[in-house]
N, C-alpha and C. Protein backbone atom coordinates (compact mmCIF):
# COMPACT_ATOMS: atom_id res chain seq x y z
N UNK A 1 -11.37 -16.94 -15.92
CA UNK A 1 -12.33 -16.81 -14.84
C UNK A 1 -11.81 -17.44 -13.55
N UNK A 2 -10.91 -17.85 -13.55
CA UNK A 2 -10.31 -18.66 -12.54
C UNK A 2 -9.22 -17.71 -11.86
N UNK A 3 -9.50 -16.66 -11.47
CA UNK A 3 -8.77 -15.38 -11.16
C UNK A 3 -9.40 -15.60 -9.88
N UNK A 4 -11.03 -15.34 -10.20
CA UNK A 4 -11.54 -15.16 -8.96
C UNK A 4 -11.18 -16.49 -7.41
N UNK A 5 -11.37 -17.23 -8.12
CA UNK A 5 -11.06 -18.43 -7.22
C UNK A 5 -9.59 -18.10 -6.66
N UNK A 6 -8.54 -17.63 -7.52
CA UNK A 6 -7.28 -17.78 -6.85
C UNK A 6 -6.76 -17.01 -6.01
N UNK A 7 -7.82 -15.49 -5.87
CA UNK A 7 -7.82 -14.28 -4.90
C UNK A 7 -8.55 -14.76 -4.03
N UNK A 8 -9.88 -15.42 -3.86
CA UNK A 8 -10.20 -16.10 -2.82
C UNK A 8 -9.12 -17.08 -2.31
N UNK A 9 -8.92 -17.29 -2.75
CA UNK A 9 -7.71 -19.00 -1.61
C UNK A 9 -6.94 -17.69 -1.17
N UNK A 10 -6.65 -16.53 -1.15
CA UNK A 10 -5.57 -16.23 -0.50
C UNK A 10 -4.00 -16.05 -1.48
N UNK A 11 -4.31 -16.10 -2.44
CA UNK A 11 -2.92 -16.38 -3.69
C UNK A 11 -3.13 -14.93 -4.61
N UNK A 12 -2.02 -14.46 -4.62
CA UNK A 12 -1.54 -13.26 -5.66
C UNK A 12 -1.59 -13.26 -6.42
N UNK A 13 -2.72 -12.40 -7.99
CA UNK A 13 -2.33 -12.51 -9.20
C UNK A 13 -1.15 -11.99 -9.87
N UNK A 14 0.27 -12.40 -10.04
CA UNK A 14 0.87 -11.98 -10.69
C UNK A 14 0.68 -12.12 -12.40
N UNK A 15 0.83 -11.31 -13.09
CA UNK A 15 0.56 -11.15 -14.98
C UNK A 15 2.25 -10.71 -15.11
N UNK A 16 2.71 -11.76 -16.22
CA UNK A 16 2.97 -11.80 -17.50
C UNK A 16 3.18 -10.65 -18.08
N UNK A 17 3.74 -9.48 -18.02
CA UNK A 17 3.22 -8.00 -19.43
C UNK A 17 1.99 -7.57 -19.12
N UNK A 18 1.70 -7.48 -17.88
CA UNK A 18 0.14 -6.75 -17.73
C UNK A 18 -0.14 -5.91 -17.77
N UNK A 19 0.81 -5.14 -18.11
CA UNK A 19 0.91 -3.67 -18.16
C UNK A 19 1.35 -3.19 -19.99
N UNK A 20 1.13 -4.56 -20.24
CA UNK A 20 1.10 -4.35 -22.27
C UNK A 20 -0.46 -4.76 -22.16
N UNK A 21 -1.19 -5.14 -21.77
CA UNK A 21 -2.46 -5.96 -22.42
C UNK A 21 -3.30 -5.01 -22.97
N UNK A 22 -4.17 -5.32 -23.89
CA UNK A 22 -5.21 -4.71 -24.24
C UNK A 22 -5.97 -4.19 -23.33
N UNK A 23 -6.37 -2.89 -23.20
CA UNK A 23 -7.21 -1.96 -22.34
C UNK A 23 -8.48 -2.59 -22.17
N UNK A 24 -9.22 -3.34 -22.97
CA UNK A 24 -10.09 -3.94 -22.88
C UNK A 24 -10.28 -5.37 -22.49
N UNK A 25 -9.34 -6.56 -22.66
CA UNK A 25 -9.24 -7.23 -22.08
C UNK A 25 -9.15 -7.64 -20.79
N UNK A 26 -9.76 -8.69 -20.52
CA UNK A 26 -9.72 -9.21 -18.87
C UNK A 26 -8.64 -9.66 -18.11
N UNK A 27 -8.42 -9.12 -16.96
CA UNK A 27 -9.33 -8.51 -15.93
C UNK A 27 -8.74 -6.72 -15.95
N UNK A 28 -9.59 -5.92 -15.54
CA UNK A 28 -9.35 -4.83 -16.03
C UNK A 28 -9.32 -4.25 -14.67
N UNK A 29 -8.22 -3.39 -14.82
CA UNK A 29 -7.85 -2.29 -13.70
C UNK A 29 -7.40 -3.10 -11.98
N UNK A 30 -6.98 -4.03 -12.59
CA UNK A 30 -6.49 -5.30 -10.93
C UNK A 30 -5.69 -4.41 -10.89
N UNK A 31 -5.27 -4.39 -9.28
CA UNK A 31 -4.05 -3.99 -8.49
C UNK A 31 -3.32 -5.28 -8.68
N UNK A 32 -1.93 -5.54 -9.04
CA UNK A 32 -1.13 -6.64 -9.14
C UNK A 32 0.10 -6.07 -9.48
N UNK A 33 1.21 -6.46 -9.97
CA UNK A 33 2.22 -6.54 -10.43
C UNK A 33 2.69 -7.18 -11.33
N UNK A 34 3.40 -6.85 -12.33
CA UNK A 34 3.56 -6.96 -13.80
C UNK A 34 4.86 -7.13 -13.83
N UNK A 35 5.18 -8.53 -14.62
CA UNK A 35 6.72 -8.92 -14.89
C UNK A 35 7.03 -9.53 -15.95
N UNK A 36 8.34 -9.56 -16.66
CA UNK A 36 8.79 -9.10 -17.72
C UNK A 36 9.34 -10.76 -18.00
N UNK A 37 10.13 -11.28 -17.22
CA UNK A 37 11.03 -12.02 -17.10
C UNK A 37 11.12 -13.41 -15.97
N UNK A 38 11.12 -14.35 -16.32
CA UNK A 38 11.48 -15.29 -15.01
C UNK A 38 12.35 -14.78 -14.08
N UNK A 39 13.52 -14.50 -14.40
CA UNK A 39 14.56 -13.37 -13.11
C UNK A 39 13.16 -12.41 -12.48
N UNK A 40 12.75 -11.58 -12.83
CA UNK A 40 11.90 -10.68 -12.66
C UNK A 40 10.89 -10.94 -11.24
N UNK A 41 10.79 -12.35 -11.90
CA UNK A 41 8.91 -12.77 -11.40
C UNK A 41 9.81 -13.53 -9.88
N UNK A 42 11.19 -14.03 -9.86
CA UNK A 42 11.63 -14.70 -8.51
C UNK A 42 12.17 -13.43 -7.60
N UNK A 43 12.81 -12.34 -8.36
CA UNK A 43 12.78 -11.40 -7.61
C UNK A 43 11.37 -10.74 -6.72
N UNK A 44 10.66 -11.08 -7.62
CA UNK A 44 9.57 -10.10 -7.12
C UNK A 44 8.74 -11.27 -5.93
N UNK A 45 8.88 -13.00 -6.14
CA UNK A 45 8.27 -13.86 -5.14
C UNK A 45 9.08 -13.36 -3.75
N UNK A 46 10.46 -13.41 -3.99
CA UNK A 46 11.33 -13.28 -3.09
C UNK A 46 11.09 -11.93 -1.97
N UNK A 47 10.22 -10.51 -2.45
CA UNK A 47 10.57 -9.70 -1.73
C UNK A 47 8.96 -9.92 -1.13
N UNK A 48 8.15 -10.60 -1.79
CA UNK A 48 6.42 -11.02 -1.42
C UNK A 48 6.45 -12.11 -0.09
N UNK A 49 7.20 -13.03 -0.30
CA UNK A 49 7.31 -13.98 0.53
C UNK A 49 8.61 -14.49 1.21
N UNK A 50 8.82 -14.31 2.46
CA UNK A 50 10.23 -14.31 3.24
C UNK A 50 10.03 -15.54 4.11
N UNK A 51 10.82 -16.68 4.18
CA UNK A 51 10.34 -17.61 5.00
C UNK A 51 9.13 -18.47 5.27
N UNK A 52 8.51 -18.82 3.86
CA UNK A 52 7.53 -19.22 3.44
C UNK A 52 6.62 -18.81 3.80
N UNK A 53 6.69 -17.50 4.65
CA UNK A 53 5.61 -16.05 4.73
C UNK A 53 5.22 -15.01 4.42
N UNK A 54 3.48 -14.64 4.04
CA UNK A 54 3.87 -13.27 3.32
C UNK A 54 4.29 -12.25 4.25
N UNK A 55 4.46 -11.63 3.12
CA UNK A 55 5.19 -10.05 4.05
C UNK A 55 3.92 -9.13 4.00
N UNK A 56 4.30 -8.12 4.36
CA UNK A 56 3.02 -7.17 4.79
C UNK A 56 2.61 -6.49 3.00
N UNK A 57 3.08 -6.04 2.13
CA UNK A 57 3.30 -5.84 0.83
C UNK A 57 2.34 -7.32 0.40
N UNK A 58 2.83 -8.14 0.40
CA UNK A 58 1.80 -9.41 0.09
C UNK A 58 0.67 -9.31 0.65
N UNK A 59 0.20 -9.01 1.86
CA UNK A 59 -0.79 -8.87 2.27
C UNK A 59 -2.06 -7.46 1.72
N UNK A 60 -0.57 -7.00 1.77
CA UNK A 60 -1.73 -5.24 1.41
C UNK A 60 -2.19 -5.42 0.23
N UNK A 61 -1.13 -6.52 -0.70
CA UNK A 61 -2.02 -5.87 -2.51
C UNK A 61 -2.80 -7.36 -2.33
N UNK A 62 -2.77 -8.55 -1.30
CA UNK A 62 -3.82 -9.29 -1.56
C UNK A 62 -5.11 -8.91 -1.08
N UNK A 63 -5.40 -8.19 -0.12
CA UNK A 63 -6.14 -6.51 0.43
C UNK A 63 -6.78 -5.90 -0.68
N UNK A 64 -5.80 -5.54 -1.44
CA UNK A 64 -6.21 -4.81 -2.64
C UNK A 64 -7.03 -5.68 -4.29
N UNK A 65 -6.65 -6.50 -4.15
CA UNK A 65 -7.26 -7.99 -4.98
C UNK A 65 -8.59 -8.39 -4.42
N UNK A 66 -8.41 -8.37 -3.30
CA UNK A 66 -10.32 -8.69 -2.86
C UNK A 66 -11.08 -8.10 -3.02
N UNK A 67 -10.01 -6.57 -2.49
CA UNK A 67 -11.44 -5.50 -3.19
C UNK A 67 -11.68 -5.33 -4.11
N UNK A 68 -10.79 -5.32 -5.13
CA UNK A 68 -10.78 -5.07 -6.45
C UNK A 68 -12.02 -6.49 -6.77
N UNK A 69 -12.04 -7.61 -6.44
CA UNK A 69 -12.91 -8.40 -6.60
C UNK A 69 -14.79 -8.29 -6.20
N UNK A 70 -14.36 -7.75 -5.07
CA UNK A 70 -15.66 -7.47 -4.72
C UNK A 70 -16.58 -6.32 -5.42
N UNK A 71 -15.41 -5.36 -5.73
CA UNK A 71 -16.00 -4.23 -6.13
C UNK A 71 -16.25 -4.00 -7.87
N UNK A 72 -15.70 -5.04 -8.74
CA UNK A 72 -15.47 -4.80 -10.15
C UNK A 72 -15.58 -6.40 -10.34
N UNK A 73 -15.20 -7.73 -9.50
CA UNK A 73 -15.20 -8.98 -10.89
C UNK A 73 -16.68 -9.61 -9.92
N UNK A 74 -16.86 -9.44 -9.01
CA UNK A 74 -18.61 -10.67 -9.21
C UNK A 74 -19.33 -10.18 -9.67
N UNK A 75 -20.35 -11.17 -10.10
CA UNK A 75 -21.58 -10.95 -11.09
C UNK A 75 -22.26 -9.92 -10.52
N UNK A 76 -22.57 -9.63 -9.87
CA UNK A 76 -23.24 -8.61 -9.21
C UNK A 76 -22.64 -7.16 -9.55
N UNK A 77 -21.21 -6.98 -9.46
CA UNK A 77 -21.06 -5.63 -9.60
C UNK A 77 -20.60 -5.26 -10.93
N UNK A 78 -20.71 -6.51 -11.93
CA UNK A 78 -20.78 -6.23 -13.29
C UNK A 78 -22.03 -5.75 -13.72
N UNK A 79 -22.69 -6.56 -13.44
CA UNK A 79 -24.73 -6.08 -13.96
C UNK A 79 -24.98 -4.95 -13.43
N UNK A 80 -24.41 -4.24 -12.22
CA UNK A 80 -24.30 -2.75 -11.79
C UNK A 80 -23.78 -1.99 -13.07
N UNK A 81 -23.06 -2.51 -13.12
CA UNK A 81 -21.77 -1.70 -14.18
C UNK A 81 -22.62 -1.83 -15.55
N UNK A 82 -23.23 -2.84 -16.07
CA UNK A 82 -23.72 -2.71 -17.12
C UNK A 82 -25.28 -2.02 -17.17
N UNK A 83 -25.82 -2.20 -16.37
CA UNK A 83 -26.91 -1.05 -16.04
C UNK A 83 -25.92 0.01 -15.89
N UNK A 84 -25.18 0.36 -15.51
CA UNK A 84 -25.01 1.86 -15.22
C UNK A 84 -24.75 2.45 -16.61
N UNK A 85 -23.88 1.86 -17.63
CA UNK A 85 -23.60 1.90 -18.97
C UNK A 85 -25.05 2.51 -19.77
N UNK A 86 -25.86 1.22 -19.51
CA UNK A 86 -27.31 1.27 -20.42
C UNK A 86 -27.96 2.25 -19.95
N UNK A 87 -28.40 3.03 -18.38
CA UNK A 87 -28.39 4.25 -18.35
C UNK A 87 -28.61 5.49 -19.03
N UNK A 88 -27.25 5.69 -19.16
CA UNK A 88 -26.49 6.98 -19.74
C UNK A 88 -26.97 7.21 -21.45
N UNK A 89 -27.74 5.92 -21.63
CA UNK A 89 -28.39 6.32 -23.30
C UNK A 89 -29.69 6.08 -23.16
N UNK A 90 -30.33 6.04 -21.96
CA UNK A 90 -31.62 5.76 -22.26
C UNK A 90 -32.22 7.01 -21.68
């Protein structure tokens, strides 16, 4: 749960194999980037952040992390989501 907090400060979720995880497991459908390897994960800081600044790529998928937050992880647009579920059988 501490995802949300770290897209608020402004910080990138990078995952570990996020692109192996269970389809159902959390957090589901983030825009992020997925790495394999320590080599991997400094390559990939390195082309995010140039001069202890982000680059525009850092910016766009942290862009893409807020929304993805706003629109799919607060409480609010889960209980949407789960009404919308309960719905469809009632």
């Amino acid at each position: 749960m501490r995802h949300y907090e770290i897209i608020a400060a402004g910080t990138l979720l990078l995952f570990r194999d996020y692109n192996q995880k269970p389809n159902f497991c959390s957090p589901q459908n983030l825009p992020t980037i997925s790495y394999s390897s320590k080599r991997e994960l400094k390559k990939i800081i390195k082309s995010l952040v140039r001069k202890n600044n982000p680059t525009q790529d850092y910016l766009d998928l942290l862009d893409a992390q807020r929304k993805w937050l706003e629109n799919t992880g607060t409480t609010t647009a889960r209980a949407e989501n789960v009404l919308k579920i309960i719905k469809q059988f009632v």
